[in-house]
Protein backbone atom coordinates (compact mmCIF):
# COMPACT_ATOMS: atom_id res chain seq x y z
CA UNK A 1 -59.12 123.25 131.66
CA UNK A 2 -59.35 121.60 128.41
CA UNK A 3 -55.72 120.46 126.41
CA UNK A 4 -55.15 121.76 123.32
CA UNK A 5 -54.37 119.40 120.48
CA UNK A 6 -51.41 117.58 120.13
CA UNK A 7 -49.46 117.78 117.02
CA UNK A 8 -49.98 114.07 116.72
CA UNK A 9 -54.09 115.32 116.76
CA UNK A 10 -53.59 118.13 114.21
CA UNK A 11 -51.44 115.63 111.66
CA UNK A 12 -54.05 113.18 111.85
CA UNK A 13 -56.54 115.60 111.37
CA UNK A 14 -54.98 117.47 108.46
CA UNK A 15 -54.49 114.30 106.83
CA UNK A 16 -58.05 113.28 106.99
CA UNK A 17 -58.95 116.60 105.79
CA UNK A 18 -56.15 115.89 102.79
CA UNK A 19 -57.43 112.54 101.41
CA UNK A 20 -61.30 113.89 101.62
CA UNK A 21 -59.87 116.75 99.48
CA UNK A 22 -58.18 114.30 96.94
CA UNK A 23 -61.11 112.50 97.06
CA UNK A 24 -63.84 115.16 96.41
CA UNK A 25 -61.85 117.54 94.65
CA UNK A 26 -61.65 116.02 91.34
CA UNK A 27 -65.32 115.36 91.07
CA UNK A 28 -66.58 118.65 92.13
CA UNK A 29 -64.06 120.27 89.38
CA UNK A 30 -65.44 118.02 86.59
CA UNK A 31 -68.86 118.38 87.31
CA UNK A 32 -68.30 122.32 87.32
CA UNK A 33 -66.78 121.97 84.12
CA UNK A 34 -69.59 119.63 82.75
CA UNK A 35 -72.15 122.72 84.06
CA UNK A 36 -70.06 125.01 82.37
CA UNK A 37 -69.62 123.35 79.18
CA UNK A 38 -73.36 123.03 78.96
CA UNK A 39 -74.27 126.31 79.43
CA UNK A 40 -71.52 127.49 77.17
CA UNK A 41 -73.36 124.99 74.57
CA UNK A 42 -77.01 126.25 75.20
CA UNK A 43 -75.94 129.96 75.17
CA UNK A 44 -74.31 129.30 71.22
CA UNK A 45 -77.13 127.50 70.70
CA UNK A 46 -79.35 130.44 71.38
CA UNK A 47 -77.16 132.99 69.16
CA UNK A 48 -77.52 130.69 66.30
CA UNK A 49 -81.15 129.84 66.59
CA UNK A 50 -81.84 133.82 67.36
CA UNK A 51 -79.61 134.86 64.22
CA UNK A 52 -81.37 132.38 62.14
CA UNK A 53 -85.05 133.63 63.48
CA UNK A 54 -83.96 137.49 62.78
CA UNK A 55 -82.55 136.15 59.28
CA UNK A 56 -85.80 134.84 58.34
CA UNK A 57 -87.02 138.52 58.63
CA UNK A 58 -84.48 139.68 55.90
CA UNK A 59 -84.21 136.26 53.54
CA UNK A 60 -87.61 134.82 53.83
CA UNK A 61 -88.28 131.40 55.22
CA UNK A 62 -85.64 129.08 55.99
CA UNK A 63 -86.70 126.17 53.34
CA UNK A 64 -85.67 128.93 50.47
CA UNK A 65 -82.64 129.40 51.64
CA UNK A 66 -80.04 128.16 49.37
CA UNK A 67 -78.09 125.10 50.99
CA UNK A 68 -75.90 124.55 48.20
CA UNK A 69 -73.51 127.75 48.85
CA UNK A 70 -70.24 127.48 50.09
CA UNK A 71 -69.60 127.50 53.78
CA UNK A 72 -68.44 131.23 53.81
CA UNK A 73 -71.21 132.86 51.19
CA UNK A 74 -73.90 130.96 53.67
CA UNK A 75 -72.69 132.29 56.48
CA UNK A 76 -72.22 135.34 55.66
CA UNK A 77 -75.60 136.08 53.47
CA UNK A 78 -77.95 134.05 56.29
CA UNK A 79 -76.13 134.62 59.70
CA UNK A 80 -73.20 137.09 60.30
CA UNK A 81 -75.18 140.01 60.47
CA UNK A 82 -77.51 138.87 62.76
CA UNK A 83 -75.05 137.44 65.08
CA UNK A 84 -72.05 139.27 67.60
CA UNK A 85 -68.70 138.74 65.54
CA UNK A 86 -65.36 139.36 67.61
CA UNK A 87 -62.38 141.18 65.50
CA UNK A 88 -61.18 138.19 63.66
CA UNK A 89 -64.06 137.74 61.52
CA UNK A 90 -63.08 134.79 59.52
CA UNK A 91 -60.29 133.13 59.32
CA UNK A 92 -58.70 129.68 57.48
CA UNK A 93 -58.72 126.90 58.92
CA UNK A 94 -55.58 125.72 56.99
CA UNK A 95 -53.75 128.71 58.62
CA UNK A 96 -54.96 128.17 61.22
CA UNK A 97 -53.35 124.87 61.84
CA UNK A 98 -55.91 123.52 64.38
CA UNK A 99 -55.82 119.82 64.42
CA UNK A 100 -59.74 118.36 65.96
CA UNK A 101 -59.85 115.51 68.43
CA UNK A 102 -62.86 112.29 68.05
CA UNK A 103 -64.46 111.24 71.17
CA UNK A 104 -62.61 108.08 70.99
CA UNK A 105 -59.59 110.14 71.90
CA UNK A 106 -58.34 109.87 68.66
CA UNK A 107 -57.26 112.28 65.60
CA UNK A 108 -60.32 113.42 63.18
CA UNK A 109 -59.19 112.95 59.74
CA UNK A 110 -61.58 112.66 58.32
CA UNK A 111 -62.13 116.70 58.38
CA UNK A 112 -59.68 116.60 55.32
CA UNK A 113 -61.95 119.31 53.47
CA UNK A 114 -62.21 121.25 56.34
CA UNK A 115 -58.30 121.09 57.33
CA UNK A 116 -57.46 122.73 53.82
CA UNK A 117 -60.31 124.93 52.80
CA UNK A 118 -62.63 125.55 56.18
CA UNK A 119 -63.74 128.19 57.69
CA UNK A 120 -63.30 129.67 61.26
CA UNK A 121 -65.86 132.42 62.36
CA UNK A 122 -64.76 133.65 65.77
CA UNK A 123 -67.95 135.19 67.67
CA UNK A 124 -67.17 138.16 70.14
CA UNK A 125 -67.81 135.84 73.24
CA UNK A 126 -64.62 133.85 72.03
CA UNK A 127 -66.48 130.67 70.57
CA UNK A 128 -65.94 129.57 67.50
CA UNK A 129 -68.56 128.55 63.96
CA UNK A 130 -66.40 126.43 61.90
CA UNK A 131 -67.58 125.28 58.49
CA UNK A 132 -66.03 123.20 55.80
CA UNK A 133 -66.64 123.01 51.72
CA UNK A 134 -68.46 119.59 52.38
CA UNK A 135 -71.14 121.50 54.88
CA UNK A 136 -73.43 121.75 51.86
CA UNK A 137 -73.51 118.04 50.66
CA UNK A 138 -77.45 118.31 50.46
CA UNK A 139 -79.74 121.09 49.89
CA UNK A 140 -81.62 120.60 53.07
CA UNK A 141 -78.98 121.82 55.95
CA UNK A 142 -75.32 122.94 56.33
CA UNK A 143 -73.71 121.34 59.29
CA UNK A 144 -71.60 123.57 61.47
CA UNK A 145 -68.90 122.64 63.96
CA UNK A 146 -68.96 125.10 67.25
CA UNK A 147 -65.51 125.26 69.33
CA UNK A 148 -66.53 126.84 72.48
CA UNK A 149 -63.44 127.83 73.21
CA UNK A 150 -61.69 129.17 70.22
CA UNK A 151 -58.41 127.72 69.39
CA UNK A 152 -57.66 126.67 73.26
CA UNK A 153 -57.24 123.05 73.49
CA UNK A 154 -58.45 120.02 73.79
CA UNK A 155 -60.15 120.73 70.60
CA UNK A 156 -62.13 117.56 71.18
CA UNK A 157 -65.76 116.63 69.85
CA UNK A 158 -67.84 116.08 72.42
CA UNK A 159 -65.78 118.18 75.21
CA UNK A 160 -65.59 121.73 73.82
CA UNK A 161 -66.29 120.96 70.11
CA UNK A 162 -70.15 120.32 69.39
CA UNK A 163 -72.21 119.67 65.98
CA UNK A 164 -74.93 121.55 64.77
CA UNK A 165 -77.22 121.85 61.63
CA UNK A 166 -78.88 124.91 60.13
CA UNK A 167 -82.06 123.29 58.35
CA UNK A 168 -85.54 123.81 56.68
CA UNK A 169 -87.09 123.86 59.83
CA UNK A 170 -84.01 125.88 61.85
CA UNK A 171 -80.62 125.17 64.07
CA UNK A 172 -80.52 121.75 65.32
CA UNK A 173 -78.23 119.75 67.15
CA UNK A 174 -76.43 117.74 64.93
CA UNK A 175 -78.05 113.93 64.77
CA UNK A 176 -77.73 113.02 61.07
CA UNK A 177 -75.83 110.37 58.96
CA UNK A 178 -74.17 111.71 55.87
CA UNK A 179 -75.94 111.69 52.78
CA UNK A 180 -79.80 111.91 55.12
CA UNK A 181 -81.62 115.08 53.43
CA UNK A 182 -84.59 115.00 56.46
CA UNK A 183 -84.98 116.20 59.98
CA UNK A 184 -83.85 112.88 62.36
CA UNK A 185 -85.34 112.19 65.30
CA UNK A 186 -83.03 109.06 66.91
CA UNK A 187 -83.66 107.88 70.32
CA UNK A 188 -81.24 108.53 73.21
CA UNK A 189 -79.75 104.60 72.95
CA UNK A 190 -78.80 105.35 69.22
CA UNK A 191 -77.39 108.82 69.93
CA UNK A 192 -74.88 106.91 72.92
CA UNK A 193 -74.30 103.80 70.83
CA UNK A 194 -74.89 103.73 67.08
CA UNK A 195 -75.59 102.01 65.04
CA UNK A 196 -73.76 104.77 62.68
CA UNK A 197 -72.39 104.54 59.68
CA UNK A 198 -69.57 107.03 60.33
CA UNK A 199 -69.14 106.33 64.08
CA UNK A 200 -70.92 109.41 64.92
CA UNK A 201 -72.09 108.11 68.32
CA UNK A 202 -71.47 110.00 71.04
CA UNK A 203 -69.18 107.33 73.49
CA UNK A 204 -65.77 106.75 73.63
CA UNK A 205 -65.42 104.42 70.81
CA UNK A 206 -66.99 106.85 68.68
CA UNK A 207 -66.34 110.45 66.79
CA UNK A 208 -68.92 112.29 68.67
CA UNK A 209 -70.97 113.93 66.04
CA UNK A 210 -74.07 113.30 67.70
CA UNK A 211 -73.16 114.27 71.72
CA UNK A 212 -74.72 118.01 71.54
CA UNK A 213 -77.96 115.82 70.35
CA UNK A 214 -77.27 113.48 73.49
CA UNK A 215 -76.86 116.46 75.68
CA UNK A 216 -80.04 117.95 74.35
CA UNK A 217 -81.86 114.47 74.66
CA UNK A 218 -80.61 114.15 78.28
CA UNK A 219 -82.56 117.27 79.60
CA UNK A 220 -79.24 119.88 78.75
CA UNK A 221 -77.36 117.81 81.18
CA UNK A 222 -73.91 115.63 80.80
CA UNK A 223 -74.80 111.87 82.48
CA UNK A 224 -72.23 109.48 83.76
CA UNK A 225 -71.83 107.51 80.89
CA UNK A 226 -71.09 110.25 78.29
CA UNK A 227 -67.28 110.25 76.94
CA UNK A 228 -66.23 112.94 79.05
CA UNK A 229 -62.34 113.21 79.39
């Protein structure tokens, strides 16, 4: 008859199985989180592009739409009826008191407009459409900020935060420099590393501006060297 294990054999054992855990664990949970994040992204995505498409019914084509409203009167004449709002419609952004983080780790602020006279449109799945005053700086697009998690934290750009564009030709994932009035198409190097005139490359020396484009680029997936934290 066989011996049972000793409890010298089950320690060892359960302390194998321990450090395998603390190994494994911690990737498996971020890579379920990168998953999730995505498809969080891609299903906001959707609602946006699908609002605009039904809009275009109602408003005519997207290239006479009028850019140069403010954040709330675009929203609210273009998308919020075509979209599924939760109970807090709209809400301040100064009130609000939400402070955004830059990929870089560090605090945004340069979203000075947006800290004392954005917007915050909560959706009914939870996420979030923030504009600012400064969305309509050209006449070609209004550049939205989506928080996929409402108010929750980290609040960071890149992580749960993501840039978008309502243009001429429909939503896009945000990939612009300030002050550029047509579409962009930048390659996946200068998406990840600049060069940018406001830092909006998507690594963790950067503000992250462009990282929903790098997703996109990158097949709707989150690769190793994207500022993840």
């Amino acid at each position: 008859m066989k011996k049972g294990f000793t409890l010298a054999e089950v320690l060892i054992t359960l302390g194998i199985i321990g450090v395998v855990a603390a190994l494994t664990l911690p990737s498996l949970i971020t890579n379920y989180r990168k998953k999730q994040t995505v498809a969080q992204l891609k299903k906001v995505y959707s609602e946006l592009s699908q609002a605009a498409q039904m809009s275009v019914v109602q408003n005519g084509d997207m290239k006479n739409w009028d850019y140069s409203l403010t954040c709330e009167e675009f929203f609210n004449t273009y998308l919020s009826n075509f979209i599924k709002m939760g109970s807090q419609k709209v809400e301040d952004a100064k009130k609000a008191g939400v402070v955004y983080i830059r990929a870089s780790g560090e605090e945004e602020v340069s979203f000075t407009s947006l800290y004392d006279s954005g917007k915050i449109f909560t959706l009914a799945s939870g996420s979030q459409i923030i504009m600012d005053t400064l969305s309509n700086l050209t006449t070609t697009r209004q550049t939205v900020l989506v928080d996929l998690n409402g108010f929750k934290k980290p609040n960071r750009i890149g992580v749960d935060v993501f840039a978008f564009s309502v243009t001429h030709n429909g939503v896009q994932t945000f990939k612009w420099d300030d002050g550029e009035t047509v579409d962009i198409i930048r390659d996946r190097e200068t998406l990840h590393n600049g060069p940018s005139r406001h830092n909006y490359q998507c690594n963790s020396d950067g503000r992250g501006m462009w990282c929903a484009a790098m997703i996109e680029k990158d097949g709707w997936e989150i690769k190793n060297d994207y500022p993840w934290k």
